[in-house]
Protein backbone atom coordinates (compact mmCIF):
# COMPACT_ATOMS: atom_id res chain seq x y z
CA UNK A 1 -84.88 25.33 40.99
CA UNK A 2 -83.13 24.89 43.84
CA UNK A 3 -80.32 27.99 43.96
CA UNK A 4 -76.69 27.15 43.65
CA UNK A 5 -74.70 27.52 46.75
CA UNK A 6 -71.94 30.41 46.73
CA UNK A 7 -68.49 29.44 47.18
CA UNK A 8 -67.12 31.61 50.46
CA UNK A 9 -63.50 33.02 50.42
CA UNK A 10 -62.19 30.13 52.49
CA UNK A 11 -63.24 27.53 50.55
CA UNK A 12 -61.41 29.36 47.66
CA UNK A 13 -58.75 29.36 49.89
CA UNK A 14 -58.69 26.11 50.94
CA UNK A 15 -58.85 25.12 47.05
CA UNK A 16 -55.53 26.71 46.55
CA UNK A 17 -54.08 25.58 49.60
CA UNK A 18 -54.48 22.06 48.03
CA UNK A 19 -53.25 23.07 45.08
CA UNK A 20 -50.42 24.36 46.32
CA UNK A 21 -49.32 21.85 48.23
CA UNK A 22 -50.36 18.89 46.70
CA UNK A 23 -46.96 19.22 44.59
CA UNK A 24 -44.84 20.26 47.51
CA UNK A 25 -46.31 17.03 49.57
CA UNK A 26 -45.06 14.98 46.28
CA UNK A 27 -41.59 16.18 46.35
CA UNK A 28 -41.19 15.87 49.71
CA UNK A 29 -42.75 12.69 49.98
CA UNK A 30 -40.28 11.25 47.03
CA UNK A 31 -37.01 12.66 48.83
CA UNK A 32 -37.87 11.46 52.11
CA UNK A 33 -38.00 7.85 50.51
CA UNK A 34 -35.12 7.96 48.18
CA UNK A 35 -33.02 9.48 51.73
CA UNK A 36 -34.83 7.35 53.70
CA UNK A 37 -33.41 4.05 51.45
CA UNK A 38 -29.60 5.12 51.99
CA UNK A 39 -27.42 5.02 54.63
CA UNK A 40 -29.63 6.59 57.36
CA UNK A 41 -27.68 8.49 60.10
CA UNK A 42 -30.16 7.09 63.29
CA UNK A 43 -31.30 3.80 62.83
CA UNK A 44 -29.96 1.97 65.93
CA UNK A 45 -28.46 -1.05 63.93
CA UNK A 46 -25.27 -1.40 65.41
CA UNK A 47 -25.92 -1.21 69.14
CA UNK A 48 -28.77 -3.90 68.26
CA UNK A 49 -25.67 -6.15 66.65
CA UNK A 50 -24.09 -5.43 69.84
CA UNK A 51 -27.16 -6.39 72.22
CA UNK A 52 -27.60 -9.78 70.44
CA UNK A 53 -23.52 -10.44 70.37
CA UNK A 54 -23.34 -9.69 74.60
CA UNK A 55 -21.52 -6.24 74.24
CA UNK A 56 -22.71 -3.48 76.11
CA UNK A 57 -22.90 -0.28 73.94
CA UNK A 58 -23.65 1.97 76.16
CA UNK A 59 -19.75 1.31 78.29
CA UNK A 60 -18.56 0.62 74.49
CA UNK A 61 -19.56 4.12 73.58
CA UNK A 62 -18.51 5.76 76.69
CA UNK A 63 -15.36 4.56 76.29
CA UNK A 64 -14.87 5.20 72.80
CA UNK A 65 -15.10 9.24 73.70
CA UNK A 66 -11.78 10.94 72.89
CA UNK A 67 -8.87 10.02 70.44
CA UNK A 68 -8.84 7.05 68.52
CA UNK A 69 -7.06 4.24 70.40
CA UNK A 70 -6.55 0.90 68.26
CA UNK A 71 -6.16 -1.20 71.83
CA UNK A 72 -10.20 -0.48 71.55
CA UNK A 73 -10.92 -3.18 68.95
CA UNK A 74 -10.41 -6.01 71.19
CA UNK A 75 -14.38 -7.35 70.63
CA UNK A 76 -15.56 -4.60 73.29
CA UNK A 77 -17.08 -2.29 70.44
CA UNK A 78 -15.46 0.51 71.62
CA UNK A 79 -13.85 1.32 68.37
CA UNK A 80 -17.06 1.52 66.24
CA UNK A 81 -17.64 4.99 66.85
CA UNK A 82 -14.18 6.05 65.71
CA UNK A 83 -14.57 3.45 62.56
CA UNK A 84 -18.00 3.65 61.33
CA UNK A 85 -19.41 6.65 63.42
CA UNK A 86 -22.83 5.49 63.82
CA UNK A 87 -25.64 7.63 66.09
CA UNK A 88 -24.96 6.99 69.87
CA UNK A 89 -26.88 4.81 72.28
CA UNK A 90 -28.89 7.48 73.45
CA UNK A 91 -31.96 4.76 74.30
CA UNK A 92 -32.82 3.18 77.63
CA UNK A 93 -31.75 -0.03 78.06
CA UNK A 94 -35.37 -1.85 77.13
CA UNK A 95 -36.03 0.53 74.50
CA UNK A 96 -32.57 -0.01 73.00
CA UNK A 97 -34.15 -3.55 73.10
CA UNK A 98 -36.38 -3.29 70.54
CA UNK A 99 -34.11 -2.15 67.81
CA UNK A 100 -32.50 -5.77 68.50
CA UNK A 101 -35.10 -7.02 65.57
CA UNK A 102 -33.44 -4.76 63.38
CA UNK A 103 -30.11 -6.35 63.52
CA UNK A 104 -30.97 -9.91 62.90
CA UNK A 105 -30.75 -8.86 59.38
CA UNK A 106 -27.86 -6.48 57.38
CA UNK A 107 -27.84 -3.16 57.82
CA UNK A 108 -29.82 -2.40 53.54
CA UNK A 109 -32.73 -4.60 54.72
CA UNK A 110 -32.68 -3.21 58.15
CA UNK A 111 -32.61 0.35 56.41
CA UNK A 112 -35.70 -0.56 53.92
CA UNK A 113 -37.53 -1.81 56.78
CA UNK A 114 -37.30 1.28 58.97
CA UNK A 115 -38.17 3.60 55.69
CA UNK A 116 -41.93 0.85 55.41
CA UNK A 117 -42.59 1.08 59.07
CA UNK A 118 -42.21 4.89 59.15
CA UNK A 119 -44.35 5.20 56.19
CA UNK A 120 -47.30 3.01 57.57
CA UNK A 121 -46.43 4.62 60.90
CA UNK A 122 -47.51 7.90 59.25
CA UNK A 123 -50.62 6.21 57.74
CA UNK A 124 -51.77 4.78 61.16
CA UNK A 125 -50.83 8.44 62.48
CA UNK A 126 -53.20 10.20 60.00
CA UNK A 127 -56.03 7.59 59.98
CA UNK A 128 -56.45 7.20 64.31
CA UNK A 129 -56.09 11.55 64.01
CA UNK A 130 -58.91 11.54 62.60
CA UNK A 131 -61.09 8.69 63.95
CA UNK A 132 -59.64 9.80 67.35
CA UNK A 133 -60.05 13.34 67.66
CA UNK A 134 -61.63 15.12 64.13
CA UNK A 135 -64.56 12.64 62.93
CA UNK A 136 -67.71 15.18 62.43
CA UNK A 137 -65.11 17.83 63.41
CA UNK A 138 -63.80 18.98 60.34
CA UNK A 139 -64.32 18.43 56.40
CA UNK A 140 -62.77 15.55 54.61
CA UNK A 141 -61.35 18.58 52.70
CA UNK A 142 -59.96 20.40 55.45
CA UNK A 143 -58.14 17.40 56.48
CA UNK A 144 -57.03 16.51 53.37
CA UNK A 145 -55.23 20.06 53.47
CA UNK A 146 -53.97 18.48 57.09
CA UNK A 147 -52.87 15.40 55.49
CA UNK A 148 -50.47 17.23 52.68
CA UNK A 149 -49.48 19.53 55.44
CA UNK A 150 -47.70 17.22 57.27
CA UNK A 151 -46.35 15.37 54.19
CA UNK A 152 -45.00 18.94 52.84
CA UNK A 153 -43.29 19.29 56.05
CA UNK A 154 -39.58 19.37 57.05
CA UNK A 155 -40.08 17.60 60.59
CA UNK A 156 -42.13 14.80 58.65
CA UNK A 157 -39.45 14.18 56.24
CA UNK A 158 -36.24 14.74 57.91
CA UNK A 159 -37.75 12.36 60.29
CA UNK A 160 -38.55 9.55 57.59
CA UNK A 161 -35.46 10.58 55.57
CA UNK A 162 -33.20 9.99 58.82
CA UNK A 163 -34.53 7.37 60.08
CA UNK A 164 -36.12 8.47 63.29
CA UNK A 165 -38.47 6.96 65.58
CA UNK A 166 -40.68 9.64 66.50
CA UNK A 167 -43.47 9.10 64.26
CA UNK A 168 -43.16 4.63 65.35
CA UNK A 169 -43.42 6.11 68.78
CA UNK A 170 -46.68 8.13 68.08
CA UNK A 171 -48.48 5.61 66.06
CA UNK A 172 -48.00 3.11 68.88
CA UNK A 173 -49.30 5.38 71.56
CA UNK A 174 -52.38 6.56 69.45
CA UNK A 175 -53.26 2.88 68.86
CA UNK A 176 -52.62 2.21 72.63
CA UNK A 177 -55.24 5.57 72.92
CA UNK A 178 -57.64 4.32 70.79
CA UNK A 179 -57.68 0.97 73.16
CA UNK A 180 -57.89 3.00 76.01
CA UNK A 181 -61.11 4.64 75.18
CA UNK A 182 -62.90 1.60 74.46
CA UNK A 183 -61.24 0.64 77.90
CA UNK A 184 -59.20 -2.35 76.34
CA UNK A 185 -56.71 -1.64 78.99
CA UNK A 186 -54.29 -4.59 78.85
CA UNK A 187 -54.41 -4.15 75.16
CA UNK A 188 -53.35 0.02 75.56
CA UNK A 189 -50.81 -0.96 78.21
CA UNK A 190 -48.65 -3.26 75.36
CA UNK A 191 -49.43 -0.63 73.18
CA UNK A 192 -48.30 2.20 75.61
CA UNK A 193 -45.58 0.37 76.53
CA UNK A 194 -44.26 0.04 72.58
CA UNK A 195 -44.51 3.61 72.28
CA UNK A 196 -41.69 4.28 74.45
CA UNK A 197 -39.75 3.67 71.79
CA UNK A 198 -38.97 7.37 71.85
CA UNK A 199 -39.94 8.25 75.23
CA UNK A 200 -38.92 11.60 75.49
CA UNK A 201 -41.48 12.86 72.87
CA UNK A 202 -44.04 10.74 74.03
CA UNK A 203 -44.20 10.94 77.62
CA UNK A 204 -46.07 14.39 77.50
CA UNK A 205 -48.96 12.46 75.65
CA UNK A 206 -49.56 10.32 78.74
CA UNK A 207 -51.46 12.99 79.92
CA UNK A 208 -54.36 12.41 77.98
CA UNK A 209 -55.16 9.31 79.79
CA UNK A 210 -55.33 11.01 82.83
CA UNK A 211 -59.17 12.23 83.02
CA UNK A 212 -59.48 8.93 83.76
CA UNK A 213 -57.11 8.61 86.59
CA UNK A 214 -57.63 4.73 87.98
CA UNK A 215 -57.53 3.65 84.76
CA UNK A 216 -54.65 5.71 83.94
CA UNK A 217 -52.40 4.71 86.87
CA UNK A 218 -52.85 1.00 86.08
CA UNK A 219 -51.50 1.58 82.14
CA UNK A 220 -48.71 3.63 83.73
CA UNK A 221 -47.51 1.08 86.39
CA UNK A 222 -47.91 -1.92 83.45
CA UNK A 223 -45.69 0.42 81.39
CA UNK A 224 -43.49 0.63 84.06
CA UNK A 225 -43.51 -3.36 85.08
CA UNK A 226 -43.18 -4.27 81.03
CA UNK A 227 -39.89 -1.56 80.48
CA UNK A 228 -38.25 -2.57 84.26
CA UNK A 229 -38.45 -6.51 83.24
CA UNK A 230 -37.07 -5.80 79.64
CA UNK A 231 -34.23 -3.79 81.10
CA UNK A 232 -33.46 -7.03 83.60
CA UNK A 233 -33.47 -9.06 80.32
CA UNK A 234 -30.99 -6.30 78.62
CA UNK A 235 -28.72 -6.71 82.16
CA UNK A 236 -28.66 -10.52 81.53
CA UNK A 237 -27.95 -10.40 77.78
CA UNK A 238 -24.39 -7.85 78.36
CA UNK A 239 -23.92 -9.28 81.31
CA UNK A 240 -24.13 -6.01 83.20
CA UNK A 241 -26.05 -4.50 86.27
CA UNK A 242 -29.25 -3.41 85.11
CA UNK A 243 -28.89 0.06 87.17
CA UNK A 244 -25.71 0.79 85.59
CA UNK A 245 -27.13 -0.01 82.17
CA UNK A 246 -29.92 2.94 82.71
CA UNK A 247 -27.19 5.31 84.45
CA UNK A 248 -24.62 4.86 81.77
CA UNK A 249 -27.65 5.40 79.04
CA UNK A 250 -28.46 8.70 80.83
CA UNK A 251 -24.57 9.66 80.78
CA UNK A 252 -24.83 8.56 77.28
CA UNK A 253 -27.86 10.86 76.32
CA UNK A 254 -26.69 14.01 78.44
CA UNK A 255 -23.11 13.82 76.85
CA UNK A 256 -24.62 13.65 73.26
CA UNK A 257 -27.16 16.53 73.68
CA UNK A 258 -25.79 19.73 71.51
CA UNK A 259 -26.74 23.44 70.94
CA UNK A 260 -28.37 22.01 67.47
CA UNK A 261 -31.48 21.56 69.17
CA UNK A 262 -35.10 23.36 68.22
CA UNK A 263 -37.06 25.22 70.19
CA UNK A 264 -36.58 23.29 73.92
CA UNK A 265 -35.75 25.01 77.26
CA UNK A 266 -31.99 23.65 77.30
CA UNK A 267 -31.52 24.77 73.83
CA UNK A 268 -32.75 27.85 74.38
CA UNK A 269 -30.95 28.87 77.74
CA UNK A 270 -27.89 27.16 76.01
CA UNK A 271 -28.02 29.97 73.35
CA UNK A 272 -29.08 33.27 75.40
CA UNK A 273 -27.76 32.61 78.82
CA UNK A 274 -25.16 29.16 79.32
CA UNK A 275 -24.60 30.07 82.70
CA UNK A 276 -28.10 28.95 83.87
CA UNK A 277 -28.75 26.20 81.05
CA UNK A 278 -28.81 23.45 83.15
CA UNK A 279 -30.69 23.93 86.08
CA UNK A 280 -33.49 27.24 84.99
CA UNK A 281 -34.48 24.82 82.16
CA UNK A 282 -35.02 21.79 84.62
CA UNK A 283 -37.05 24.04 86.33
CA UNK A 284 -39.07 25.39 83.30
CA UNK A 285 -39.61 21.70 82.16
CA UNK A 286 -41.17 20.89 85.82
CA UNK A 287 -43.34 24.07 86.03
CA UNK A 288 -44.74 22.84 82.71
CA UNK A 289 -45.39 19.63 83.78
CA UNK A 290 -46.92 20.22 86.62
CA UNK A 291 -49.61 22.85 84.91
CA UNK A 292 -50.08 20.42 81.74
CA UNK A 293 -51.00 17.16 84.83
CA UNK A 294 -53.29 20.02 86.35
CA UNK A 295 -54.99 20.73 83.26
CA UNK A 296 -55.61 17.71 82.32
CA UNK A 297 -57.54 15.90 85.06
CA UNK A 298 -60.71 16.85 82.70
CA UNK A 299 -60.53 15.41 79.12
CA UNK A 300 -58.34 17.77 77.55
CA UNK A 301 -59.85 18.19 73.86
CA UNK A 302 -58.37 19.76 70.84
CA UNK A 303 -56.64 22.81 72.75
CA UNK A 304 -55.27 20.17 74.95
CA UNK A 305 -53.87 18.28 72.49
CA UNK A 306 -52.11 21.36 71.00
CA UNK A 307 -50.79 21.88 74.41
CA UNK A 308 -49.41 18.24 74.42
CA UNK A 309 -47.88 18.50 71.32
CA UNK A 310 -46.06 21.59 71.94
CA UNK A 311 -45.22 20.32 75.81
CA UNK A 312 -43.30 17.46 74.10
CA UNK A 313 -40.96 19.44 71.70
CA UNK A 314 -39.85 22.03 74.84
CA UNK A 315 -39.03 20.39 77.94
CA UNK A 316 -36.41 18.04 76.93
CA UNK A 317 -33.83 18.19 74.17
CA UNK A 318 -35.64 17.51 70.75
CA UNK A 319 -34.20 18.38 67.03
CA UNK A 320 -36.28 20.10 64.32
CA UNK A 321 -37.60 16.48 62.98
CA UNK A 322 -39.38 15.70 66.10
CA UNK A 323 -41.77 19.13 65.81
CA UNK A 324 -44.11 17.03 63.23
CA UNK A 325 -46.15 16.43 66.28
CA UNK A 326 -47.09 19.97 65.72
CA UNK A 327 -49.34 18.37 63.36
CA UNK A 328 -51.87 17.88 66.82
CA UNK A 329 -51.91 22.12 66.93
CA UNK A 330 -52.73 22.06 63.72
CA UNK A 331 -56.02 19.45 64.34
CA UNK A 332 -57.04 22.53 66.92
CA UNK A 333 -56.66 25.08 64.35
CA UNK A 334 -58.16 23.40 61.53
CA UNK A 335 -61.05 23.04 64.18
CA UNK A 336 -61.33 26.54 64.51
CA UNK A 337 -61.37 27.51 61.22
CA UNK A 338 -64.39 24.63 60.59
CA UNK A 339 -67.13 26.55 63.34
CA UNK A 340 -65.16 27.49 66.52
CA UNK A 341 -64.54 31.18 66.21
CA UNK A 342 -66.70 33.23 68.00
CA UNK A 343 -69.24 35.55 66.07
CA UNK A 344 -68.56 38.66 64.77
CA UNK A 345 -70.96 40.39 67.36
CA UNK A 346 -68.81 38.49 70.55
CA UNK A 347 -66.68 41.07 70.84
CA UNK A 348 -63.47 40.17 72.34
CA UNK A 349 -64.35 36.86 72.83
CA UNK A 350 -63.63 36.81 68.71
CA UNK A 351 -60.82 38.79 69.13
CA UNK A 352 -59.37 36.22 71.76
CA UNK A 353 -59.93 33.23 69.17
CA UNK A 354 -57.97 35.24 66.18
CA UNK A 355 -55.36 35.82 68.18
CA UNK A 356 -55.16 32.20 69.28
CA UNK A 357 -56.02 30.85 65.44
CA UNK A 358 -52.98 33.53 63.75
CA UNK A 359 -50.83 32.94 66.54
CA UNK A 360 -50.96 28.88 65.88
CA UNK A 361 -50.65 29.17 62.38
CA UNK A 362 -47.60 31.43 62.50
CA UNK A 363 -45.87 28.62 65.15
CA UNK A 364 -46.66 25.89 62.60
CA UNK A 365 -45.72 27.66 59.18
CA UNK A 366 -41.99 28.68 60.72
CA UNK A 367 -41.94 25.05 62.02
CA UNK A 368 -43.28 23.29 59.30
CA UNK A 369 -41.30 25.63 56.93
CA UNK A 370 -39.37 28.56 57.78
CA UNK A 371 -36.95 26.61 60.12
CA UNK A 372 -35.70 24.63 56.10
CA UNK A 373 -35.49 28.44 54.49
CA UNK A 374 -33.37 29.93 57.82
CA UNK A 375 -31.01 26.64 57.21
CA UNK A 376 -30.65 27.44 53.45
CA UNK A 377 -30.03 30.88 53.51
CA UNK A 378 -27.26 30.08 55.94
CA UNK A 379 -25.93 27.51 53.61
CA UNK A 380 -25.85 30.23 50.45
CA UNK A 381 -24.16 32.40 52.71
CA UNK A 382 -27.02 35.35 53.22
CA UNK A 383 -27.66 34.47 57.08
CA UNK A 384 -24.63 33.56 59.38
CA UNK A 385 -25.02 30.45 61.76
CA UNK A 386 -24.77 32.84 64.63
CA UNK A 387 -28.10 34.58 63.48
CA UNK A 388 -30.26 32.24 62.77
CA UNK A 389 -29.66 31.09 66.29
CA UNK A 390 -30.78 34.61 67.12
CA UNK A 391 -34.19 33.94 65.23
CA UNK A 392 -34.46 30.51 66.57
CA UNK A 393 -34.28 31.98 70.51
CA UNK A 394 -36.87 34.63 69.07
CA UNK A 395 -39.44 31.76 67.74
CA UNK A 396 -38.69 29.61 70.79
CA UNK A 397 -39.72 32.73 72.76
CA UNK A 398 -42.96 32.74 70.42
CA UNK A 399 -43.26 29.44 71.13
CA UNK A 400 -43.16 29.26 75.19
CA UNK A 401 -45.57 32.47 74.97
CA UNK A 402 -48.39 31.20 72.67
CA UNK A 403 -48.24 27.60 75.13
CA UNK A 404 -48.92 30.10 78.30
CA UNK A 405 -52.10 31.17 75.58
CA UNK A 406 -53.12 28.02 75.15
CA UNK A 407 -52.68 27.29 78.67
CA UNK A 408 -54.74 30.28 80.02
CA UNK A 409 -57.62 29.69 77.85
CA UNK A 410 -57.61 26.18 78.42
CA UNK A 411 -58.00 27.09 82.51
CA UNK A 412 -60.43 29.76 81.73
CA UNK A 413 -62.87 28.40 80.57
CA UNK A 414 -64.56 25.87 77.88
CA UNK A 415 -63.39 27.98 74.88
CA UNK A 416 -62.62 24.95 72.64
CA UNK A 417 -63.57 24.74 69.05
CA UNK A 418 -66.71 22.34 70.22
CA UNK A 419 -68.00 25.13 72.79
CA UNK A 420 -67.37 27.50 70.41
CA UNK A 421 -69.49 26.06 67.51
CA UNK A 422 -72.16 25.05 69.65
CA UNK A 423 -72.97 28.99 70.99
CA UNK A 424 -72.41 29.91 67.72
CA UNK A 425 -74.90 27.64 66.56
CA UNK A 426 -77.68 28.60 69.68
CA UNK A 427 -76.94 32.56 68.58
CA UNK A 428 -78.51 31.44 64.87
CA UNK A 429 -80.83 29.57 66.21
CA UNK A 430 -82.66 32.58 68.61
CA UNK A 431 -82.02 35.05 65.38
């Protein structure tokens, strides 16, 4: 009789890890849609209404700033912002476009059909994860625990909840990724080019198209070509220089940005030194991006990807909600845990990897989680606003220094869960 296999200590722990949050992903999932139905506080209707009626909202909204003036409602759309106080134009021009389909309906449909398109946003998200990147990586268990992870989490739902793009952005560039490897490149250019919709979390994920570099530049320039004729269509439609549409949306998004920010560089300096938050963090950002386009002129892998995802939450302005690409780290860890830790007997090559795998999973559980207990306990009164800013600088700190990790070990050396696993595998196969 063939003898019974022994359940190990992680699989009991990845048993109660399911069962755990299996209920957790439930509740979270069922208040994110029953938010998410309301009146959300960032779907872009109004400025669409404006687009398709010939009124410029990015001059509308400029001009609105400051005390209520009733001369304003004279069909410019100046006063909305004082009347209805919806979320600022904070888009480029051609990606302001593309809320436009929103407002050809009223605002409840508009609302119902953000809420559907974030939800099969996230399915698209979860299902190209894993055909992408964890196929014959990891167990269908292990990334079931992913799966409820990210449903559990307070970036996923505030996100879905608020209605915010983020996650439409990331299922549009993953699909325009999966083209891209199957080199379907006028397919992964439309695709690429849809993603923008929230630019400034995507943009970081460009590099992974870059270990292909011809192929990469000719995505990048059809981007380019698709978003510079959409904003000459914008400049016809408002009746307004097409130049002064993207300056005024920059003026727009720079005047907007506040200290309730996460973990980026302009937060952060914002909080522990204002004299130097505007120009030290524009430097910080560039240093990044320059290692992050040096690193990844070879495919980048799983540790890459973690790199990426962390890349995109730090070196521009980003709330809480927009850290469920942190989700990506977590595909690296949960790739560790599955076969690429080095062997007891590698010394401090082992060593290396715990640090790396406990450092990761401390990021993503104050992320995922502690960032919704440091709000509450300032809302029952037991933390003051002042220090959980404190911690926040402390875990953006954590942050920045586990990236320079990540960073190192990705220059070092082929370290990656797949290298990993493989000498792990040759060491059994000589004993």
């Amino acid at each position: 009789m063939a003898q019974e296999r022994t359940r190990s200590p992680l699989d009991s722990a990845r048993l109660w890890v399911l069962l755990i949050l299996a209920p957790v992903a439930a509740l979270s999932l069922f208040k994110a849609v029953t938010i998410g139905m309301g009146d959300v506080d960032d779907l872009q209707w109004h400025e669409g209404r404006m687009f398709l009626q010939g009124i410029n909202p990015y001059a509308a909204f400029l001009e609105s700033i400051g005390p209520y003036d009733p001369s304003l409602g004279d069909g410019t759309g100046a006063d909305l912002w004082h009347t209805e106080d919806p979320s600022p134009p904070v888009q480029l021009p051609s990606v302001m476009l593309m809320f436009a389909p929103f407002a050809w309906t009223d605002f409840s449909t508009a609302t119902v059909a953000l809420l559907a398109i974030n939800l099969v946003s996230t399915l698209v998200i979860l299902w190209l994860g894993w055909r992408l990147f964890l196929e014959g990586r990891v167990s269908g268990t292990d990334y079931a625990v992913l799966v409820l992870l990210l449903l559990a989490s307070n970036p996923w739902r505030v996100t879905v909840a608020a209605g915010q793009h983020g996650l439409i952005a990331i299922a549009f560039f993953l699909i325009a990724f999966y083209f891209f490897e199957r080199r379907a490149l006028k397919v992964a250019t439309i695709f690429a080019a849809l993603s923008m919709f929230k630019y400034s979390l995507v943009l970081p994920f460009f590099a992974l198209f870059l270990y292909r570099l011809r192929d990469a530049v000719a995505v990048i320039a059809g981007v380019a070509v698709i978003h510079i004729a959409l904003t000459l269509w914008v400049g016809v439609m408002v009746s307004a220089s097409p130049v002064a549409l993207v300056q005024q949306s920059l003026r727009v998004a720079t005047s907007t940005q506040t200290v309730q920010g996460a973990f980026d560089f302009f937060v952060f300096f914002h909080r522990v030194a204002p004299d130097w938050s505007s120009v030290v963090p524009a430097v910080f950002s560039a240093i990044v991006v320059a290692a992050v386009t040096i690193v990844a002129r070879k495919p980048l892998g799983l540790r890459g990807l973690g790199i990426l995802a962390i890349v995109s939450i730090i070196i521009v302005y980003h709330r809480v909600y927009d850290a469920f690409v942190l989700l990506f780290l977590c595909f690296h860890l949960s790739a560790m845990l599955s076969g690429g830790i080095a062997p007891r007997h590698f010394g401090s090559a082992r060593i290396r990897d715990l640090v790396e795998l406990g450092g990761g999973v401390l990021v993503v559980c104050q992320v995922f989680f502690g960032e919704r207990i440091l709000f509450e306990l300032v809302e029952q009164g037991i933390l003051t606003s002042g220090e959980k800013k404190g911690i926040n600088a402390g875990v953006a700190m954590a942050i920045y220094g586990y990236l320079v990790l990540l960073l190192l070990r990705h220059w070092m050396g082929p370290h990656g869960p797949e290298q990993q696993a493989r000498a792990a595998r040759a060491e059994t196969n000589q004993t």
